[in-house]
C-alpha atoms as a PDB file:
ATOM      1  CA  UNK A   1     -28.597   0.309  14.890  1.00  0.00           C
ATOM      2  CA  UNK A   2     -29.904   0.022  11.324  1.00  0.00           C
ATOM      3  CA  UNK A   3     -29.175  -1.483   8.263  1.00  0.00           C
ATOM      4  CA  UNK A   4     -28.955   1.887   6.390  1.00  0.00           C
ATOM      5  CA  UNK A   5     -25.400   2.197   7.014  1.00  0.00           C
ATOM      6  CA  UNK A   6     -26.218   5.529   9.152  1.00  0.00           C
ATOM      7  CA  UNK A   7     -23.877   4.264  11.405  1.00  0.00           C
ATOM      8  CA  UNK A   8     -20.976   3.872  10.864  1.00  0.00           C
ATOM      9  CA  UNK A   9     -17.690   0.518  12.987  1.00  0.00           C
ATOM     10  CA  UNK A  10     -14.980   2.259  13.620  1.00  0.00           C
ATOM     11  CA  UNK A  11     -11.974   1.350  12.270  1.00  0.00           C
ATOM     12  CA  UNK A  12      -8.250   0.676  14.248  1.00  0.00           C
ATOM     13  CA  UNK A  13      -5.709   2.488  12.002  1.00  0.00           C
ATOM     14  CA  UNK A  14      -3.359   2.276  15.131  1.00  0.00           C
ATOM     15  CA  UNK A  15      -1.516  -0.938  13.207  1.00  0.00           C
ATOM     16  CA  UNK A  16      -1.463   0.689   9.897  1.00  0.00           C
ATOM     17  CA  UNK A  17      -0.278   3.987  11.473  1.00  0.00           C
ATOM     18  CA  UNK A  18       3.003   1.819  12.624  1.00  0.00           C
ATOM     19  CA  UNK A  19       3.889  -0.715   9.745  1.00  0.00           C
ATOM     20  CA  UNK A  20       3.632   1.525   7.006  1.00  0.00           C
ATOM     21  CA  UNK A  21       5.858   3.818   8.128  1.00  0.00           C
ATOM     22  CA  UNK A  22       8.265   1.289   9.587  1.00  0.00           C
ATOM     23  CA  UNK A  23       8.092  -0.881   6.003  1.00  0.00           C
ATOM     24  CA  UNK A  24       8.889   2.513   4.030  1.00  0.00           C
ATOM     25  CA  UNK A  25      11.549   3.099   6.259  1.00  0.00           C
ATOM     26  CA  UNK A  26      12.978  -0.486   5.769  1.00  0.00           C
ATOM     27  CA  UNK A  27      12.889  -0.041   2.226  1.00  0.00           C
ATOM     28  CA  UNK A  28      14.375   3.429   1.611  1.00  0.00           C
ATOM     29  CA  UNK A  29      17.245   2.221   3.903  1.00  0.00           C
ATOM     30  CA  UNK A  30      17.775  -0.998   1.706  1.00  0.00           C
ATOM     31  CA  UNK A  31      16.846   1.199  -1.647  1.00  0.00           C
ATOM     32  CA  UNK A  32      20.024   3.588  -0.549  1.00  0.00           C
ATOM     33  CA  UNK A  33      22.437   1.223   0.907  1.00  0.00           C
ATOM     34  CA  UNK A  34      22.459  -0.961  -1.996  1.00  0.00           C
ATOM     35  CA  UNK A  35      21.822   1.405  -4.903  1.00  0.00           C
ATOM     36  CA  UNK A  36      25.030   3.145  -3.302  1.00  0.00           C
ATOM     37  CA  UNK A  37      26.530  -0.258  -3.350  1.00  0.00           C
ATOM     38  CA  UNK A  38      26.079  -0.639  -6.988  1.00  0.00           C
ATOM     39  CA  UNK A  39      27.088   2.949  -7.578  1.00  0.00           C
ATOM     40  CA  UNK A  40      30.593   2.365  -6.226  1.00  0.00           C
ATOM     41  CA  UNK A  41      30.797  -1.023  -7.887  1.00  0.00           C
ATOM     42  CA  UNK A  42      29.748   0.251 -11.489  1.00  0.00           C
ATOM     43  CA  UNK A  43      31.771   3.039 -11.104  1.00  0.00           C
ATOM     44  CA  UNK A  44      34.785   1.014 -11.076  1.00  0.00           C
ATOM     45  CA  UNK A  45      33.680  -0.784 -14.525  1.00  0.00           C
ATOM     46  CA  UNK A  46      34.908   0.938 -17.282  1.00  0.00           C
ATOM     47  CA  UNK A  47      32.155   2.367 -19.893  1.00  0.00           C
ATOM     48  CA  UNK A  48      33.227   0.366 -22.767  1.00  0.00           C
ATOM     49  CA  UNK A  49      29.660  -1.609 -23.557  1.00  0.00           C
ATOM     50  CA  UNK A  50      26.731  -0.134 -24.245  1.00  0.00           C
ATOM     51  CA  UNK A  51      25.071  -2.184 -21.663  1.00  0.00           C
ATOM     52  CA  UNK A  52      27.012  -0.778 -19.164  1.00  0.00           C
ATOM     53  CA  UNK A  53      26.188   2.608 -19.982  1.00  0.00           C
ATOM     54  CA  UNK A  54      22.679   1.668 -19.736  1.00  0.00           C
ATOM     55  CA  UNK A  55      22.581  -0.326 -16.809  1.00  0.00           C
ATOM     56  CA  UNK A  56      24.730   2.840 -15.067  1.00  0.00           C
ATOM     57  CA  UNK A  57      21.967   5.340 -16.365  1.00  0.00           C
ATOM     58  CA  UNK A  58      19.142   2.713 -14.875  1.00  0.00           C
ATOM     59  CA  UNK A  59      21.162   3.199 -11.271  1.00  0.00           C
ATOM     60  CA  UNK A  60      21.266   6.631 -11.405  1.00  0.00           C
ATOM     61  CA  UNK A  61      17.062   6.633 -12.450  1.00  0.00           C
ATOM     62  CA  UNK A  62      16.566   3.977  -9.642  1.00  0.00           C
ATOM     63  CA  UNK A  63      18.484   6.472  -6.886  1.00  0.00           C
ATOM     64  CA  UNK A  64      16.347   9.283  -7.496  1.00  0.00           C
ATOM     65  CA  UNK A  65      13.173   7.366  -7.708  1.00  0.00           C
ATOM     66  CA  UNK A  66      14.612   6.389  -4.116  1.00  0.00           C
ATOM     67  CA  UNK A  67      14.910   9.479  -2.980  1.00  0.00           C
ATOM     68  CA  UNK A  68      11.225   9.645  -3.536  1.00  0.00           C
ATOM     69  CA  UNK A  69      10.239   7.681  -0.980  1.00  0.00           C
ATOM     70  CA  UNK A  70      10.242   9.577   2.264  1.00  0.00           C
END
């Protein structure tokens, strides 16, 4: 018991070891169900704008970086 730090508390990771996983899964669930949502909806605008174009290529970049979670 000194004050070297030669011992060392242990630490619970038992919480940490079930929200993390249960947040990531929350949000890759959410990430796919409503980046698919917007899919189908900007599919159905026609590519007339620039904007549109861009905000369709920022949907497809936000999918993959979805599919990067898990």
């Amino acid at each position: 018991k000194s004050f070297n730090g030669s011992e060392r508390c242990p630490r619970d990771t038992r919480v940490a070891q079930l929200v993390f996983p249960a947040i990531y899964t929350v949000v890759f669930v959410l990430g796919i169900l409503l980046n698919t949502l917007a899919l189908w909806v900007f599919l159905h605008i026609p590519s007339s704008s620039t904007f549109v174009v861009y905000l369709k290529n920022t949907l497809v970049a936000d999918l993959i970086m979805t599919l990067t979670l898990p």
